[in-house]
C-alpha atoms as a PDB file:
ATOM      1  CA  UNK A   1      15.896-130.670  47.520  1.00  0.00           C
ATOM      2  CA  UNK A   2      12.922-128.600  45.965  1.00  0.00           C
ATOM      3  CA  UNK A   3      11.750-132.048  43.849  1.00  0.00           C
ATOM      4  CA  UNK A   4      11.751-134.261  47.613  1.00  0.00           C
ATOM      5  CA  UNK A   5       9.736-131.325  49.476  1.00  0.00           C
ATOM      6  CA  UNK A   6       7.035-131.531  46.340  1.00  0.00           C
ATOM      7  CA  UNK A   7       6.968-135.276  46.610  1.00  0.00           C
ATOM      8  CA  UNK A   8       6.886-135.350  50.362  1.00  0.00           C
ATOM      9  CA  UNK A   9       3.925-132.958  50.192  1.00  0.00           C
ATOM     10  CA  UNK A  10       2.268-134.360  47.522  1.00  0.00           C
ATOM     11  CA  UNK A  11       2.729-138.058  49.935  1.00  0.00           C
ATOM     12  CA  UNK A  12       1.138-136.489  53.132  1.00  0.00           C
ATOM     13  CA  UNK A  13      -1.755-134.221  51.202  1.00  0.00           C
ATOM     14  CA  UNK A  14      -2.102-137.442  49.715  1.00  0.00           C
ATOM     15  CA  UNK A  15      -2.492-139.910  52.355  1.00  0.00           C
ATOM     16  CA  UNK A  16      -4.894-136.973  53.884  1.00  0.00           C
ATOM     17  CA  UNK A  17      -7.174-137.171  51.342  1.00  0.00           C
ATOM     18  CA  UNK A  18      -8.346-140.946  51.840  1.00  0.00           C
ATOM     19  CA  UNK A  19      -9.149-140.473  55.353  1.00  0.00           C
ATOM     20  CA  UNK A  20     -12.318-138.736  54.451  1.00  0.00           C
ATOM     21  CA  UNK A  21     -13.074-140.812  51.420  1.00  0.00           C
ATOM     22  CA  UNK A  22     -12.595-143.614  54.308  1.00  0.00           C
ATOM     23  CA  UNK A  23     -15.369-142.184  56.529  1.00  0.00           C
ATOM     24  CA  UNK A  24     -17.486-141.098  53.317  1.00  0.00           C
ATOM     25  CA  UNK A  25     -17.985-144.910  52.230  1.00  0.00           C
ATOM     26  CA  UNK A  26     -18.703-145.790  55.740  1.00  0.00           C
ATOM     27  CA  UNK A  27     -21.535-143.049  55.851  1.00  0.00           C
ATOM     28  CA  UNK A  28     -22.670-144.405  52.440  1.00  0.00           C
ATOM     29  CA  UNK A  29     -22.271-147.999  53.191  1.00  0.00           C
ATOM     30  CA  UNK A  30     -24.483-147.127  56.756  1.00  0.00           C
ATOM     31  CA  UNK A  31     -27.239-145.561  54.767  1.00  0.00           C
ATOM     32  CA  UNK A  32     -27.411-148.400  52.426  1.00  0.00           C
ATOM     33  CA  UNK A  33     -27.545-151.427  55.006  1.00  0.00           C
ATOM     34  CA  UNK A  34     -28.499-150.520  58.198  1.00  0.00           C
ATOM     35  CA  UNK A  35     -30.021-147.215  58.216  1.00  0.00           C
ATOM     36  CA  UNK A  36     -33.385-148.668  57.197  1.00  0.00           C
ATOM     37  CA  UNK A  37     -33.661-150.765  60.175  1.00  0.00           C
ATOM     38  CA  UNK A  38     -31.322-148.596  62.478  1.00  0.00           C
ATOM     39  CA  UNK A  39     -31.983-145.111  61.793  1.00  0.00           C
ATOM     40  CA  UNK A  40     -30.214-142.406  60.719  1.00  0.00           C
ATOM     41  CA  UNK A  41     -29.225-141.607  64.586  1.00  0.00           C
ATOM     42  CA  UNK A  42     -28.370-145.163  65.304  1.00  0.00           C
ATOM     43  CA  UNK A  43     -31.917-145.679  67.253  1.00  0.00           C
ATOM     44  CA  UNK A  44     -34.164-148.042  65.451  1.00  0.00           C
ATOM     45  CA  UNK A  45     -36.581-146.705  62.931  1.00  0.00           C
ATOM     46  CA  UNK A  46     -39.984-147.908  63.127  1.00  0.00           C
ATOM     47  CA  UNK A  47     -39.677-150.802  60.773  1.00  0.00           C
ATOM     48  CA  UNK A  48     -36.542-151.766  62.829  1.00  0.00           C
ATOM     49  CA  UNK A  49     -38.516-151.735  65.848  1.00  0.00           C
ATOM     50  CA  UNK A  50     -40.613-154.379  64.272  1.00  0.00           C
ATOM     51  CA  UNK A  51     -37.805-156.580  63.630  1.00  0.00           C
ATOM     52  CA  UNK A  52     -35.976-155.963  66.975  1.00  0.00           C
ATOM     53  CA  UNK A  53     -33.135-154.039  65.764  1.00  0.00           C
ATOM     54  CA  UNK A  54     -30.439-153.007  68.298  1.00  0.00           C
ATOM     55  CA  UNK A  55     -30.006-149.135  69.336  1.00  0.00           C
ATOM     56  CA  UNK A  56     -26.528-148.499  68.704  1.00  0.00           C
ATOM     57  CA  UNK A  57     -26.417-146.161  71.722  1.00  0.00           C
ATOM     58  CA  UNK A  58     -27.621-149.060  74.362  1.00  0.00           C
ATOM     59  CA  UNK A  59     -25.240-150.518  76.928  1.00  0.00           C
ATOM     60  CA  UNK A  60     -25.368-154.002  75.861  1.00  0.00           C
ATOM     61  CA  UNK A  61     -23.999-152.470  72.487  1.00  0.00           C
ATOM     62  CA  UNK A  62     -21.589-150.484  73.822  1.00  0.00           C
ATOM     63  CA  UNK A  63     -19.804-153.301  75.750  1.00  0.00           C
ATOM     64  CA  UNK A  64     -19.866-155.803  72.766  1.00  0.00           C
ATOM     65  CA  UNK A  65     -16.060-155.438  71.145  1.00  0.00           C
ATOM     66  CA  UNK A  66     -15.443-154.218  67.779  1.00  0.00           C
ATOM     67  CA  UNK A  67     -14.862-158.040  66.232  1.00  0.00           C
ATOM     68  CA  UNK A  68     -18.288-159.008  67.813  1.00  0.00           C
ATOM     69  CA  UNK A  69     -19.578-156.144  65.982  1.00  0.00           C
ATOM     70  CA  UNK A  70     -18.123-157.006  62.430  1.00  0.00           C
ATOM     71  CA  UNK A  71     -19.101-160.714  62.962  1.00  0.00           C
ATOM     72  CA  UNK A  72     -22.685-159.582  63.552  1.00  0.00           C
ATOM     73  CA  UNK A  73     -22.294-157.161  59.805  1.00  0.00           C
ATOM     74  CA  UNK A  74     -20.715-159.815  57.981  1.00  0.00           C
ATOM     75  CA  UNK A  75     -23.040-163.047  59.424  1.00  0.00           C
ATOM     76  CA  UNK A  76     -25.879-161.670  60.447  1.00  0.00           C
ATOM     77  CA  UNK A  77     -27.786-162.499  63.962  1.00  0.00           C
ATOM     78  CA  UNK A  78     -31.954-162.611  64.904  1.00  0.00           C
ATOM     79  CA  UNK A  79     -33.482-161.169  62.028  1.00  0.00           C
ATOM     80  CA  UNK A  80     -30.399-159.148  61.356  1.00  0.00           C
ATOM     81  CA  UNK A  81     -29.230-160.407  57.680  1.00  0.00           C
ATOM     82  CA  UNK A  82     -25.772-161.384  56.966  1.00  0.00           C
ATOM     83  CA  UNK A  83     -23.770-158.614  54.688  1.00  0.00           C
ATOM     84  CA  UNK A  84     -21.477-161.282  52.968  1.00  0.00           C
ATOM     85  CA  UNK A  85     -20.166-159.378  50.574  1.00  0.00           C
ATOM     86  CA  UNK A  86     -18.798-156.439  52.593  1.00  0.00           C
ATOM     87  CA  UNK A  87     -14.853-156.996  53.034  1.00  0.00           C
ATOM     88  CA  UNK A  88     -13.519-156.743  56.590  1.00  0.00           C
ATOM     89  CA  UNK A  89     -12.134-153.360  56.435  1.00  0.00           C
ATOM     90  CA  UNK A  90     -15.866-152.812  55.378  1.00  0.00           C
ATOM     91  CA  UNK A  91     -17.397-153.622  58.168  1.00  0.00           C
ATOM     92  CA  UNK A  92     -14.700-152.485  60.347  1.00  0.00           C
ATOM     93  CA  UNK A  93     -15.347-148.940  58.821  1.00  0.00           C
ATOM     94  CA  UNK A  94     -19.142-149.551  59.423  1.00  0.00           C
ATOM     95  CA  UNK A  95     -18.435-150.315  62.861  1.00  0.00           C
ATOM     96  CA  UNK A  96     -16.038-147.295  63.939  1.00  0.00           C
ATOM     97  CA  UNK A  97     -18.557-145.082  62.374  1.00  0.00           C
ATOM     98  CA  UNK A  98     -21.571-146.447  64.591  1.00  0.00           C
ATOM     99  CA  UNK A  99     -19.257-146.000  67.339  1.00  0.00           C
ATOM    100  CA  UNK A 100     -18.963-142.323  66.569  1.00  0.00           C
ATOM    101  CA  UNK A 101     -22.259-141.501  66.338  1.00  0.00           C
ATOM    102  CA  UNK A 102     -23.537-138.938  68.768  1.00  0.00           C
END
C-alpha cells in the first residue's frame, strides 16, 4: 500500500512539475520571436510599429480564434515572418500565453 501512495505521489508531483516548464518555454519562446516586434506587454515596440505589428490586446485580435492565431506563428502574414520550425503545441503554447497577458 505504502509503495502505490509513493508512486501515486511521485505521478501527480510529477505531472505538476511540467505545467510550469510548459508556460516557462512559452515565456522563452515569446521573448525570442515576437517580443522584438511585439513588446514585452504584447503592445508593439517601436520597431514593431514600423512594421505594423498587431497589439495583442486589440479587438480585432481578441476575436481571431486560437487556430487563426497559430496559422499566423507558424506561416507568417504582412511582414510578420513565418516560424516554420516551431511544432504545433509550440505555437499553441505561444498563443495561450499572449492570451494571458494582462
Amino acid at each position: 500500500m505504502k509503495v502505490v501512495i509513493r508512486i501515486l505521489t511521485a505521478a501527480i508531483v510529477g505531472a505538476g512539475m511540467t505545467v510550469p516548464a510548459v508556460a516557462e518555454d512559452a515565456a522563452v519562446l515569446y521573448k525570442s520571436k515576437c517580443q522584438v516586434c511585439h513588446g514585452a506587454d504584447g503592445k508593439p515596440s517601436a520597431a514593431g510599429e514600423k512594421m505594423g505589428a498587431k497589439d495583442f490586446h486589440a479587438p480585432d485580435v481578441a476575436k481571431m480564434s486560437d487556430a487563426d492565431l497559430v496559422k499566423i506563428t507558424k506561416e507568417g502574414k504582412g511582414k510578420m515572418p513565418a516560424f516554420k520550425t516551431l511544432t504545433d503545441d509550440q505555437a499553441k503554447e505561444l498563443v495561450k500565453f499572449i492570451r494571458d497577458m494582462k
